[in-house]
N, C-alpha and C. Protein backbone atom coordinates (compact mmCIF):
# COMPACT_ATOMS: atom_id res chain seq x y z
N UNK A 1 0.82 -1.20 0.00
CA UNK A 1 0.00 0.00 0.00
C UNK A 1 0.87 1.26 0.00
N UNK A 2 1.70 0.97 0.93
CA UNK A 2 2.85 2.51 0.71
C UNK A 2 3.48 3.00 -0.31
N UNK A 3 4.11 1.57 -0.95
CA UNK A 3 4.82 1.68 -2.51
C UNK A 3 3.58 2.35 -3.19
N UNK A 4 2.13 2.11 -3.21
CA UNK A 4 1.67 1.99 -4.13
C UNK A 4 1.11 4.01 -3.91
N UNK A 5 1.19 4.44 -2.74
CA UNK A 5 1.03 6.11 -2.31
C UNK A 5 2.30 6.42 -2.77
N UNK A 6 3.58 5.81 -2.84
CA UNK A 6 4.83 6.43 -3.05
C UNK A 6 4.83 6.65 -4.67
N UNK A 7 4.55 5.63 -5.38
CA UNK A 7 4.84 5.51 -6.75
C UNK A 7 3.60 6.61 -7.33
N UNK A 8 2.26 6.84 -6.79
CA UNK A 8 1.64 7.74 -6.92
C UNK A 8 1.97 9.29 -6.90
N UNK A 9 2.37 9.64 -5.88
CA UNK A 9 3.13 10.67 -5.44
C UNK A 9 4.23 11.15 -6.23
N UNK A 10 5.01 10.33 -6.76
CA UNK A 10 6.32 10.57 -7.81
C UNK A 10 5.77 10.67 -9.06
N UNK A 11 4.46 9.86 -9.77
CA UNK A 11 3.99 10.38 -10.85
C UNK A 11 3.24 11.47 -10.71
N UNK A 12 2.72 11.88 -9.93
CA UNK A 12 2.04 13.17 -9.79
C UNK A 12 2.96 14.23 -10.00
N UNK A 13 4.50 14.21 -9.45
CA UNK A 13 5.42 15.21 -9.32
C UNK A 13 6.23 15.24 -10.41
N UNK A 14 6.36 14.09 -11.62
CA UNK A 14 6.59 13.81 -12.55
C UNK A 14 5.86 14.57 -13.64
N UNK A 15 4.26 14.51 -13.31
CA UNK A 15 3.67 15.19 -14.45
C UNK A 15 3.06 16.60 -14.14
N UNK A 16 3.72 16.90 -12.89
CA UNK A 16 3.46 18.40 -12.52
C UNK A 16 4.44 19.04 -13.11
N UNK A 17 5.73 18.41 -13.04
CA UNK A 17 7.03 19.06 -13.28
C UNK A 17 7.17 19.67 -14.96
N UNK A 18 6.43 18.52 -15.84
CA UNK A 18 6.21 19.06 -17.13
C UNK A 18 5.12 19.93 -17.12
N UNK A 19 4.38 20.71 -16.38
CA UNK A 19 3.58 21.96 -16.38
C UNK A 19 4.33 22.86 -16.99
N UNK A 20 4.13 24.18 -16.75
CA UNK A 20 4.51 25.62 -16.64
C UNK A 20 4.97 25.89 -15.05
N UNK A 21 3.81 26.77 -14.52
CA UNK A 21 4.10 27.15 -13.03
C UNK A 21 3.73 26.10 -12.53
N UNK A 22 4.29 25.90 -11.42
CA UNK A 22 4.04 25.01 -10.20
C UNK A 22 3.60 25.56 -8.80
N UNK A 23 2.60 25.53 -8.48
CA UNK A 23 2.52 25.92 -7.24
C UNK A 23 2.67 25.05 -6.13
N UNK A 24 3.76 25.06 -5.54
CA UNK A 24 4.17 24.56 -4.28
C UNK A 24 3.32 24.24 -3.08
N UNK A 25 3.61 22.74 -2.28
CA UNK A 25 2.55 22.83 -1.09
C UNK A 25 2.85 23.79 -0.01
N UNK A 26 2.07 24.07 0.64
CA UNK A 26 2.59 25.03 1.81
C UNK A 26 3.76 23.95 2.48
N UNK A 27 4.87 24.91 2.78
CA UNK A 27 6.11 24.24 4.02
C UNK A 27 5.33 23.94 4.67
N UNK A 28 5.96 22.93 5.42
CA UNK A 28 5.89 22.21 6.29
C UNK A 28 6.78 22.97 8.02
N UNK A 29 6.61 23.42 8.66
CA UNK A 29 7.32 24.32 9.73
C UNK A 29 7.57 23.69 11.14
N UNK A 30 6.93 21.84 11.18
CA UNK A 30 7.74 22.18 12.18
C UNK A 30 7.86 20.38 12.22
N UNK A 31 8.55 19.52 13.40
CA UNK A 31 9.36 18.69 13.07
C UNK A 31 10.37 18.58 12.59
N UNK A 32 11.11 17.40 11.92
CA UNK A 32 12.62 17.51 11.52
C UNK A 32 13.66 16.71 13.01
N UNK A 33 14.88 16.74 12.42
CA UNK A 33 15.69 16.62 13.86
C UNK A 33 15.78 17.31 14.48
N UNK A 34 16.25 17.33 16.06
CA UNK A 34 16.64 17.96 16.71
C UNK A 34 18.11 18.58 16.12
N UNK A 35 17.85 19.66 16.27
CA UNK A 35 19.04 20.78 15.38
C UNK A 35 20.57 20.31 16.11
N UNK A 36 21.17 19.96 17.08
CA UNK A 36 22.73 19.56 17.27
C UNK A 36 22.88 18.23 16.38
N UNK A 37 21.54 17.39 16.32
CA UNK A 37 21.85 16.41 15.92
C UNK A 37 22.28 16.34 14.40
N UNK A 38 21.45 17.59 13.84
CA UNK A 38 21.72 17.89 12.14
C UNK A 38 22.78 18.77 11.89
N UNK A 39 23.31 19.40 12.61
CA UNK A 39 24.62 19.80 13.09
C UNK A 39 25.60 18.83 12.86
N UNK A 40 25.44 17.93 13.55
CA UNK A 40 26.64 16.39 14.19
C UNK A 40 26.51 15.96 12.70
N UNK A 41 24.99 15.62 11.57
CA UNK A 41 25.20 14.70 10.80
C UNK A 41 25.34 15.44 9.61
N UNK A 42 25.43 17.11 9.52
CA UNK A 42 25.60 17.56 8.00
C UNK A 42 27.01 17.18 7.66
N UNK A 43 27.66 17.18 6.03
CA UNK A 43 28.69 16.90 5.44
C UNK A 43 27.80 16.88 4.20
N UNK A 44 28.96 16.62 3.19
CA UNK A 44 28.59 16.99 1.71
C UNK A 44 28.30 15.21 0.97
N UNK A 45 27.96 15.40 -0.15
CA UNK A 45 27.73 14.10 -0.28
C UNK A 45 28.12 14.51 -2.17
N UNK A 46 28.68 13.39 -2.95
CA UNK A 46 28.95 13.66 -4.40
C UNK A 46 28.09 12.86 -5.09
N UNK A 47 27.89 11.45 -4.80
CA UNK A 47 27.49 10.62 -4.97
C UNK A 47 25.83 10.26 -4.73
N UNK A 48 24.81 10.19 -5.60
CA UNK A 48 23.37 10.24 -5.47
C UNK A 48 22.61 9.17 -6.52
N UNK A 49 21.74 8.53 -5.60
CA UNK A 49 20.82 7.21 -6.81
C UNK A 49 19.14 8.48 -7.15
N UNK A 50 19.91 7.85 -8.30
CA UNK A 50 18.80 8.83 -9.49
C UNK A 50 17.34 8.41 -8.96
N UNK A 51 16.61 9.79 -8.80
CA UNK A 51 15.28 9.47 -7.58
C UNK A 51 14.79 10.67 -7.59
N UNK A 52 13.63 10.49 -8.04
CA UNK A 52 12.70 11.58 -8.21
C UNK A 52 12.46 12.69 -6.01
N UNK A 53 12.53 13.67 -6.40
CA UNK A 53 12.04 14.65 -5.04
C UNK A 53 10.40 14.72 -5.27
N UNK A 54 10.27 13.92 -4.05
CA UNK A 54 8.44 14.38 -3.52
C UNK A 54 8.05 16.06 -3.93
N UNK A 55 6.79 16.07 -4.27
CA UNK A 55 6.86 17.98 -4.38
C UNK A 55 7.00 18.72 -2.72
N UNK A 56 6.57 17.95 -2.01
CA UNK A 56 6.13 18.00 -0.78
C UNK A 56 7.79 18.40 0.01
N UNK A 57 8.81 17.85 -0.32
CA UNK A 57 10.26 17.77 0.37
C UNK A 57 10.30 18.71 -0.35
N UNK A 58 10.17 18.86 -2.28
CA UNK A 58 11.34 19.98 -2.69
C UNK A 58 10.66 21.43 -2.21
N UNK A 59 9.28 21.10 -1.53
CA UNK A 59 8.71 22.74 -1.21
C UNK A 59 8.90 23.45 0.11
N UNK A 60 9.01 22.21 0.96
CA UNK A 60 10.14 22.24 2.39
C UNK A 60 11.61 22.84 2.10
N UNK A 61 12.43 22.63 0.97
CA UNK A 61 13.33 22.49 0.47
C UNK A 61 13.73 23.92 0.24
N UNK A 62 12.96 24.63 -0.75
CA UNK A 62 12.98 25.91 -0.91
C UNK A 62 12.50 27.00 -0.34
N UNK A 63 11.97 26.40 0.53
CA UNK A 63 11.25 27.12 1.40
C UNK A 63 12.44 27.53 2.86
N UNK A 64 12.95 25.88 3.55
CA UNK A 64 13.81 26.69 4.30
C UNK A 64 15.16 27.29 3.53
N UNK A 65 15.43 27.25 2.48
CA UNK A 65 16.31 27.68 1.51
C UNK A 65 16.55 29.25 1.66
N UNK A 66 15.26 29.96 0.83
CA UNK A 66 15.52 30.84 0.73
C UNK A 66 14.06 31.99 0.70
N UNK A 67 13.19 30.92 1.37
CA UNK A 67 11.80 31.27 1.57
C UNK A 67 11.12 32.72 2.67
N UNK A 68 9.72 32.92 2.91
CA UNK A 68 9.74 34.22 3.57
C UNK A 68 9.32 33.48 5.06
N UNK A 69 9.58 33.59 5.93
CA UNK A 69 9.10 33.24 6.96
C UNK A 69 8.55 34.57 7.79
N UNK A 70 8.40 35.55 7.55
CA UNK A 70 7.75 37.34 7.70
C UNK A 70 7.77 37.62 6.53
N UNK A 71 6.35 38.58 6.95
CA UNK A 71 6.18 38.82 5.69
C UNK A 71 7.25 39.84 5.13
N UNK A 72 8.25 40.80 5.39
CA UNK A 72 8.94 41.17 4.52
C UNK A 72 10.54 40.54 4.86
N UNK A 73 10.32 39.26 5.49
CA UNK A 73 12.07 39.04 5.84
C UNK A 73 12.03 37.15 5.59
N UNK A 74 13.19 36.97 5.39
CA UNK A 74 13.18 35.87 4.16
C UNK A 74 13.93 34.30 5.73
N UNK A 75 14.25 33.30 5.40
CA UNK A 75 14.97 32.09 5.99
C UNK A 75 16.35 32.45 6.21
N UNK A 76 16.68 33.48 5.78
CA UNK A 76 18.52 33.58 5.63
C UNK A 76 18.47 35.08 5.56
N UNK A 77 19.46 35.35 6.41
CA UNK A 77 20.04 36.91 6.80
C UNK A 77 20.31 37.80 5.30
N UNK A 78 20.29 38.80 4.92
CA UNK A 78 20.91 39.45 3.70
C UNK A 78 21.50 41.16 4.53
N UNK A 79 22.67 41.65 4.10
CA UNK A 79 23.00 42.97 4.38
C UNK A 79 22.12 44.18 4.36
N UNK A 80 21.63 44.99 5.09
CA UNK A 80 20.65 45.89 4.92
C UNK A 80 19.45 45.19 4.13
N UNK A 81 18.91 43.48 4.87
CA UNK A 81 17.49 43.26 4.23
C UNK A 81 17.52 43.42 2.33
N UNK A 82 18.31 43.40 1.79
CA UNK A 82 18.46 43.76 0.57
C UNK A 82 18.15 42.43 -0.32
N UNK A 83 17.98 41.43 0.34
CA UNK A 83 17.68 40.35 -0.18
C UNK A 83 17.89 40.05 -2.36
N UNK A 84 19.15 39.93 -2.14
CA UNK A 84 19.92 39.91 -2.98
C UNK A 84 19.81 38.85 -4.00
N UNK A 85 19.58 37.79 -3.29
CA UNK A 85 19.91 35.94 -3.77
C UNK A 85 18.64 35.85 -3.99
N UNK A 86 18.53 34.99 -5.41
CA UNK A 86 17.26 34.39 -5.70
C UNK A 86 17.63 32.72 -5.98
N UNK A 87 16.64 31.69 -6.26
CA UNK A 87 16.74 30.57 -6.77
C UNK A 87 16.52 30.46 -7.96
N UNK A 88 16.99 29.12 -8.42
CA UNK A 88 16.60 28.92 -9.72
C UNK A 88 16.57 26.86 -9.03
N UNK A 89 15.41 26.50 -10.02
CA UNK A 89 15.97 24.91 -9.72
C UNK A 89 16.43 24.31 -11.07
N UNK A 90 17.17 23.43 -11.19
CA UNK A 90 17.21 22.59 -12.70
C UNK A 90 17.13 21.06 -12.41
N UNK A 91 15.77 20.43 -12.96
CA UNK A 91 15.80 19.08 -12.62
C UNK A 91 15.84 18.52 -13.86
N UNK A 92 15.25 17.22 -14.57
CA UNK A 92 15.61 16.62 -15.36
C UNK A 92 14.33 16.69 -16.52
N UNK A 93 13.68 17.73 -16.16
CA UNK A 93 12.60 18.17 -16.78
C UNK A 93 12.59 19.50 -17.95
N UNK A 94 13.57 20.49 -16.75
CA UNK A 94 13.18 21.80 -16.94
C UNK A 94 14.10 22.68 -15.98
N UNK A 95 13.99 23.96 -16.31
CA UNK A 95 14.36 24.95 -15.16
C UNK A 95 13.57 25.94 -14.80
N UNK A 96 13.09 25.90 -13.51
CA UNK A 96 12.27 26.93 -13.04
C UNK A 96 12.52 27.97 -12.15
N UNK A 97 12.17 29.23 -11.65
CA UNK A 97 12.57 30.01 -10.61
C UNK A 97 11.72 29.98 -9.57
N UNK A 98 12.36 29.95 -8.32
CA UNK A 98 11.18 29.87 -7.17
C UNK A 98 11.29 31.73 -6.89
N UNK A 99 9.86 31.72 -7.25
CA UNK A 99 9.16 32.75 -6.41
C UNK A 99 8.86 32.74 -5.30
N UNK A 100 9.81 33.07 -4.18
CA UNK A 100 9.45 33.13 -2.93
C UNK A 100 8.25 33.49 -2.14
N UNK A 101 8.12 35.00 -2.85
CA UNK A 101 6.64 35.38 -2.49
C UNK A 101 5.67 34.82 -2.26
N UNK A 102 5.65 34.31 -3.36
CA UNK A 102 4.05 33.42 -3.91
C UNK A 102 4.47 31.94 -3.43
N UNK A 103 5.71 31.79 -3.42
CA UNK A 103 5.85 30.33 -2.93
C UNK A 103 5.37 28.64 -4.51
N UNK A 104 5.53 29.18 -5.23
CA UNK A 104 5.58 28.49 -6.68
C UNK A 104 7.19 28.89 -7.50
N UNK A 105 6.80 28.00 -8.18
CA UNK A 105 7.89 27.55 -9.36
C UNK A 105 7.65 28.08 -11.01
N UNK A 106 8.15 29.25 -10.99
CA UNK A 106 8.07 29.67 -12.71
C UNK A 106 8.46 28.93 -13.83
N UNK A 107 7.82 28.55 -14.54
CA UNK A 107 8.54 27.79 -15.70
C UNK A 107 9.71 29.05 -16.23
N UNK A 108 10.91 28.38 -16.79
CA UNK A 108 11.62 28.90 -17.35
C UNK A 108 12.26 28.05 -18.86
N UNK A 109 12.07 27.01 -18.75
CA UNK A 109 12.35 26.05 -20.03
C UNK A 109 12.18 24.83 -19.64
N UNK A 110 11.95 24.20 -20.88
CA UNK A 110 11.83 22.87 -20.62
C UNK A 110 12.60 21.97 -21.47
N UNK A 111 13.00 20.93 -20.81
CA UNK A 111 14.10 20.54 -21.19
C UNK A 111 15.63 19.60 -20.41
N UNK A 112 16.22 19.10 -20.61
CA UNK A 112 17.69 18.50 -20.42
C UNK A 112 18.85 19.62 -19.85
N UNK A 113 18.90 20.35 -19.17
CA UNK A 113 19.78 21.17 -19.16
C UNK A 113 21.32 21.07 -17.69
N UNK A 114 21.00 19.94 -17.75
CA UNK A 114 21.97 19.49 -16.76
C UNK A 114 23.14 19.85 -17.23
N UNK A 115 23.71 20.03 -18.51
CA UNK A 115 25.03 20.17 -19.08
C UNK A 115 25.22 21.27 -18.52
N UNK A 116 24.74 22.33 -18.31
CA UNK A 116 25.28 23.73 -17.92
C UNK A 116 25.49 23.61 -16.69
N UNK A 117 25.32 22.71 -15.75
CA UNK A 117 26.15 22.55 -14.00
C UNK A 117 27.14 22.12 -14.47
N UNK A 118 27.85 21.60 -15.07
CA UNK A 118 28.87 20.74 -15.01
C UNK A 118 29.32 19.75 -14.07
N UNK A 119 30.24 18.84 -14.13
CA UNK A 119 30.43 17.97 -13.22
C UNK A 119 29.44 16.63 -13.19
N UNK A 120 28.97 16.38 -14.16
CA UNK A 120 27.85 15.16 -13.89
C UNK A 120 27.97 13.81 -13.68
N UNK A 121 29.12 13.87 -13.23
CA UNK A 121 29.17 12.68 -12.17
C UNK A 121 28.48 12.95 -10.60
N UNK A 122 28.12 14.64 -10.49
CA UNK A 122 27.89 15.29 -9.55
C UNK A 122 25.89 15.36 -9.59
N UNK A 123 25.98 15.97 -10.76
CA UNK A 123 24.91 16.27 -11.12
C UNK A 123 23.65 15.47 -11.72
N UNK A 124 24.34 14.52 -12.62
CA UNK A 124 23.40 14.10 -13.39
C UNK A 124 22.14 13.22 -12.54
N UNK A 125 22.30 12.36 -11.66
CA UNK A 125 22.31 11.86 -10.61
C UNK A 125 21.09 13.00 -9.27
N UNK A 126 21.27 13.51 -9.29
CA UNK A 126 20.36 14.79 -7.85
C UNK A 126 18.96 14.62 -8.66
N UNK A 127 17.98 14.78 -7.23
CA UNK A 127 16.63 15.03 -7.75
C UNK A 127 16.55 16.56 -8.52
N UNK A 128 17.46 17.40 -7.94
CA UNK A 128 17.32 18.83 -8.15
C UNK A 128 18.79 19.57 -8.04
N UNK A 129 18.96 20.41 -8.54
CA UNK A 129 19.97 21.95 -8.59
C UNK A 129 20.16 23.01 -8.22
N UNK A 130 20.06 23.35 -7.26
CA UNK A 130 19.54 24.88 -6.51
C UNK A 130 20.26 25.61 -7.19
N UNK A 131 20.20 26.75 -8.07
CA UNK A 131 21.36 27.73 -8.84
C UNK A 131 20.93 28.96 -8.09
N UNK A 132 22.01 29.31 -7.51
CA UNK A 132 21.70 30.49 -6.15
C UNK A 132 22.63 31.68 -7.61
N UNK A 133 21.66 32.74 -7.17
CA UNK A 133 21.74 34.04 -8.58
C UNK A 133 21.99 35.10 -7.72
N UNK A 134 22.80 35.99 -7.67
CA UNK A 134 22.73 37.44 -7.05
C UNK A 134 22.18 38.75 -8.10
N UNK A 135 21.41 39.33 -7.78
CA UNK A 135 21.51 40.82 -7.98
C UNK A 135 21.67 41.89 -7.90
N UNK A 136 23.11 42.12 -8.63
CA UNK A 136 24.02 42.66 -8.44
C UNK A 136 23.39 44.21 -8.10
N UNK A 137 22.77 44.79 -8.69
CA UNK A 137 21.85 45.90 -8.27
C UNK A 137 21.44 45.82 -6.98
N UNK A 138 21.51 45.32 -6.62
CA UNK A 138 20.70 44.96 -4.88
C UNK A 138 22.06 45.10 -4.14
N UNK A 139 22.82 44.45 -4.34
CA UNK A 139 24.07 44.51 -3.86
C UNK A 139 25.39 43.98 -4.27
N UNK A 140 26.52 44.12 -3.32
CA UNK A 140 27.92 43.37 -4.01
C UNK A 140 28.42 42.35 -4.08
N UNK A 141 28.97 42.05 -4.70
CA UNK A 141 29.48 40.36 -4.93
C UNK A 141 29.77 39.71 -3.97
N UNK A 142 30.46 40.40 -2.93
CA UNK A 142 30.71 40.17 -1.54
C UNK A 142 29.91 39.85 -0.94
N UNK A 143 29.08 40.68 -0.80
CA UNK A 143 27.60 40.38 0.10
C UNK A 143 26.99 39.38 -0.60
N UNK A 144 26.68 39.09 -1.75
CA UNK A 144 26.12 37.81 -2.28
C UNK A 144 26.92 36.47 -1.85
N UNK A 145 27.90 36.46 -2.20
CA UNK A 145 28.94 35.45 -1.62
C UNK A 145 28.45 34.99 -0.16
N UNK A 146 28.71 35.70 0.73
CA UNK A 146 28.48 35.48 2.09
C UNK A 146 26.54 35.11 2.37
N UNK A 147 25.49 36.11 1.06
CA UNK A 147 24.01 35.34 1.63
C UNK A 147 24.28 34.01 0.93
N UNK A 148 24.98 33.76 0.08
CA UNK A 148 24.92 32.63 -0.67
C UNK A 148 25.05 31.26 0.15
N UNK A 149 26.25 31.59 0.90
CA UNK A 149 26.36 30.93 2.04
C UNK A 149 25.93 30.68 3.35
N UNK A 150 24.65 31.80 3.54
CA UNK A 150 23.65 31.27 4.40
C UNK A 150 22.56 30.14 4.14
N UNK A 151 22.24 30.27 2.67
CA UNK A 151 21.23 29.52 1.76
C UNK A 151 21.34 28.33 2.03
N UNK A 152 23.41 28.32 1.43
CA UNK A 152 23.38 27.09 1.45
C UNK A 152 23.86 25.93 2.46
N UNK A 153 24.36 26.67 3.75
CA UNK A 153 24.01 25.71 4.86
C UNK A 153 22.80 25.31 5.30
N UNK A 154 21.28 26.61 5.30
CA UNK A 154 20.15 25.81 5.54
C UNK A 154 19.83 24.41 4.70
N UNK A 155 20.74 24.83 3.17
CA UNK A 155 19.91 23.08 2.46
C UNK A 155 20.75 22.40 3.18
N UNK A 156 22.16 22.49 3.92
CA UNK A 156 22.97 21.53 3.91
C UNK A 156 22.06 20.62 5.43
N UNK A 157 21.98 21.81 6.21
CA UNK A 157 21.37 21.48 7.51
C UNK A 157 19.63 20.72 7.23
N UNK A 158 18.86 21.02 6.22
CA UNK A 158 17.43 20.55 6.03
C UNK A 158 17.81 19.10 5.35
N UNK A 159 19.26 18.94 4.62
CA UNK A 159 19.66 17.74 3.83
C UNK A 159 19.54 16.27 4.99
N UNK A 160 20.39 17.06 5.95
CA UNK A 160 20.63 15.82 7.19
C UNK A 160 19.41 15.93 7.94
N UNK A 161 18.62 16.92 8.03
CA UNK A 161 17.39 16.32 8.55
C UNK A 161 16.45 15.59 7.98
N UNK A 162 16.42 15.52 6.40
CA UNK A 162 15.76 14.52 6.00
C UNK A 162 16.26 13.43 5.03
N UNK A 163 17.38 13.25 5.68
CA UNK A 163 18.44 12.02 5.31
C UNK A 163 18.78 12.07 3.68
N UNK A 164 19.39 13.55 3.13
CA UNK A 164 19.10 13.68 1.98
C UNK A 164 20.90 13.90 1.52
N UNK A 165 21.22 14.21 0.64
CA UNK A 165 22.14 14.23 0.40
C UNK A 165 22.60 15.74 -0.28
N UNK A 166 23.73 16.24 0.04
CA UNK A 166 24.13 17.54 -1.44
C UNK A 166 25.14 18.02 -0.68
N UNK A 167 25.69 18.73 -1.54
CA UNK A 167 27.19 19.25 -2.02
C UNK A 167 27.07 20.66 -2.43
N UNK A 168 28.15 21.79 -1.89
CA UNK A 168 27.96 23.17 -2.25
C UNK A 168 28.91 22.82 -3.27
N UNK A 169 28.18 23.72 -4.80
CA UNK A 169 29.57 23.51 -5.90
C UNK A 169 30.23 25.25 -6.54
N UNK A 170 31.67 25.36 -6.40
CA UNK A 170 31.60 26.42 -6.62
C UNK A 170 32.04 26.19 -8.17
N UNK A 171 32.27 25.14 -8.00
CA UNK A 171 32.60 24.77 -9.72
C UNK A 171 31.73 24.36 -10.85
N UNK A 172 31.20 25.34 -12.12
CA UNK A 172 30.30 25.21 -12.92
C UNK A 172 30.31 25.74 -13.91
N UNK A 173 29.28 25.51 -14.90
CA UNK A 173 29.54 26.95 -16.31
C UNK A 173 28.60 27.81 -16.21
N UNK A 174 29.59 29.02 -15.68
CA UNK A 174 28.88 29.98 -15.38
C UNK A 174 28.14 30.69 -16.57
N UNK A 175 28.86 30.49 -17.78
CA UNK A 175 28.42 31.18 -18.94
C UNK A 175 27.14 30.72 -19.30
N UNK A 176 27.32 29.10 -19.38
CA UNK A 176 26.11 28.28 -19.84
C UNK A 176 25.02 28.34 -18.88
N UNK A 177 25.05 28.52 -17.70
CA UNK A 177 24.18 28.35 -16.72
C UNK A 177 23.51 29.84 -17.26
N UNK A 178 24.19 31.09 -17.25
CA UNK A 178 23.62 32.44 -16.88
C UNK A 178 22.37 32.75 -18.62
N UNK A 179 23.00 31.57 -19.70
CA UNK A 179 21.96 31.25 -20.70
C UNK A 179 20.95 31.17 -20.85
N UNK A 180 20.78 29.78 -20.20
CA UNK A 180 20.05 28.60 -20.10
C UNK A 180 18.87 29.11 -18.95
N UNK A 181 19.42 29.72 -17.97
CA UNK A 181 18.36 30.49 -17.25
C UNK A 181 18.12 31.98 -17.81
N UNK A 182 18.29 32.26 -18.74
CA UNK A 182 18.36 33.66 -18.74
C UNK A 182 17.94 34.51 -18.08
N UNK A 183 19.05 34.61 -17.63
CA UNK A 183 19.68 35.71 -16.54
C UNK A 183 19.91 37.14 -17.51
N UNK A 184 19.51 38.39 -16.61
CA UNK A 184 20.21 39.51 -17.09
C UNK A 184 21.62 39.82 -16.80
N UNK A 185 22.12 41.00 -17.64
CA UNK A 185 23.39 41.44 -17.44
C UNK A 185 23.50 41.43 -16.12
N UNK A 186 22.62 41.77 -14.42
CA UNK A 186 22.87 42.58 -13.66
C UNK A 186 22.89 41.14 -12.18
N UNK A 187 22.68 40.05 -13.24
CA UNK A 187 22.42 38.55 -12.31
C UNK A 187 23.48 37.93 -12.90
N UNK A 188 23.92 37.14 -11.65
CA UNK A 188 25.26 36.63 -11.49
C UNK A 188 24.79 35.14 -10.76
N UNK A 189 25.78 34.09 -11.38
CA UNK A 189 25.65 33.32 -10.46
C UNK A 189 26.49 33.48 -9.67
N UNK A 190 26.66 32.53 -8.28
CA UNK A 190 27.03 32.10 -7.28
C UNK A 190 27.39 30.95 -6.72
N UNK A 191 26.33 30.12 -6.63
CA UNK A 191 26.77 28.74 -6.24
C UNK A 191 25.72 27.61 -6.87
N UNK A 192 26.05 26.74 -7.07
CA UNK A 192 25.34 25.45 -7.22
C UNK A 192 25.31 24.71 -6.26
N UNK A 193 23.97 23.92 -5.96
CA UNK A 193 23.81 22.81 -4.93
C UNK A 193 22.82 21.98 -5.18
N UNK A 194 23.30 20.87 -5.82
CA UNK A 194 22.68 19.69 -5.89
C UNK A 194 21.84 19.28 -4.99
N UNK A 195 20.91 18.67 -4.50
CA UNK A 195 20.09 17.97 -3.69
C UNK A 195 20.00 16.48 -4.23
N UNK A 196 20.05 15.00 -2.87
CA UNK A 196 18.99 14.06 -3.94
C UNK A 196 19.31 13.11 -3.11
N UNK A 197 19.27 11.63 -3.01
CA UNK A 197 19.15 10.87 -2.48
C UNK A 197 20.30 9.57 -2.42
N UNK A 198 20.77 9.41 -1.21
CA UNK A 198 22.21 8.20 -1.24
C UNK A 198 21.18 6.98 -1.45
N UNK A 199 20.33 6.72 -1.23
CA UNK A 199 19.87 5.23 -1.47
C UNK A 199 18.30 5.17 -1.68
């Protein structure tokens, strides 16, 4: 009976994913580990068995990522509130942007676009791609750098709470990525972070 809610659940998220927008379930806010313990068990992981993300985890996912938890103040600190960093996801579908606000997923293409992370011994493999974007108008590279790195300890810390796996990558094509999402002149990437599953 469970397989048979699980295998349900993954085709549902399968044929949501070829939509347009996605609207996300509401986060989930409370449960999880006890926080020293996800502390004790975060570390990076390279290695992932190809496995679809519940919509339900990847909306937990982006949510403690880089989501609003007030209404004008976000999961992760930014310099003067300037909230700089946006998402992008790339799964094996498509690439979409999470709208924080609204808490959904913009279509942005559809399609194979894993080549532009590079590394796919890294990549090919993750349910998902977090492509963390700064705007540079909002603020400096510096300051993006450092929210970038708030982002991405919450996935690292939400990873070990739900026995998930990922890796911060600073290594990627930045050219191909800033394409493929089209990005403006004034958006920059930052970091890549895989998400997905050891077993």
């Amino acid at each position: 009976m469970k397989k048979s809610i699980l295998s349900f659940v993954l085709l549902l998220f399968v044929l949501i994913m070829q939509a347009q927008n996605i609207n996300l379930l509401p986060p989930v806010k409370t449960g999880g580990k006890p926080f020293f313990e996800v502390v004790n068990e975060r570390h990076s992981e390279r290695t992932f068995v190809k496995r679809e993300m519940p919509l339900q985890t990847l909306s937990n996912l982006l949510w403690v990522a880089n989501g609003f938890n007030r209404p004008d103040k976000r999961t992760v600190p930014t310099g003067s509130n300037r909230q700089e960093m946006e998402l992008y996801v790339v799964c094996d579908t498509g690439i979409y942007f999470y709208n924080a606000k609204q808490h959904l997923l913009e279509f942005i293409a559809k399609g194979d676009f894993k080549d532009a992370l590079g590394q796919p011994n890294i990549s090919n493999n993750a349910a998902v791609s977090i492509v963390m974007v700064a705007d540079l108008d909002k603020s400096s590279i510096e300051s993006a750098r450092m929210s970038s790195g708030y982002i991405s300890q919450n996935i690292y810390l939400f990873a070990a709470s739900e026995e998930l796996g990922t890796v911060a990558r600073g290594s990627f094509k930045k050219d191909d990525l800033s394409k493929v999402l089209q990005l403006k002149p004034n958006q920059s990437v930052i970091l890549v972070q895989p998400a997905g599953y050891l077993k």
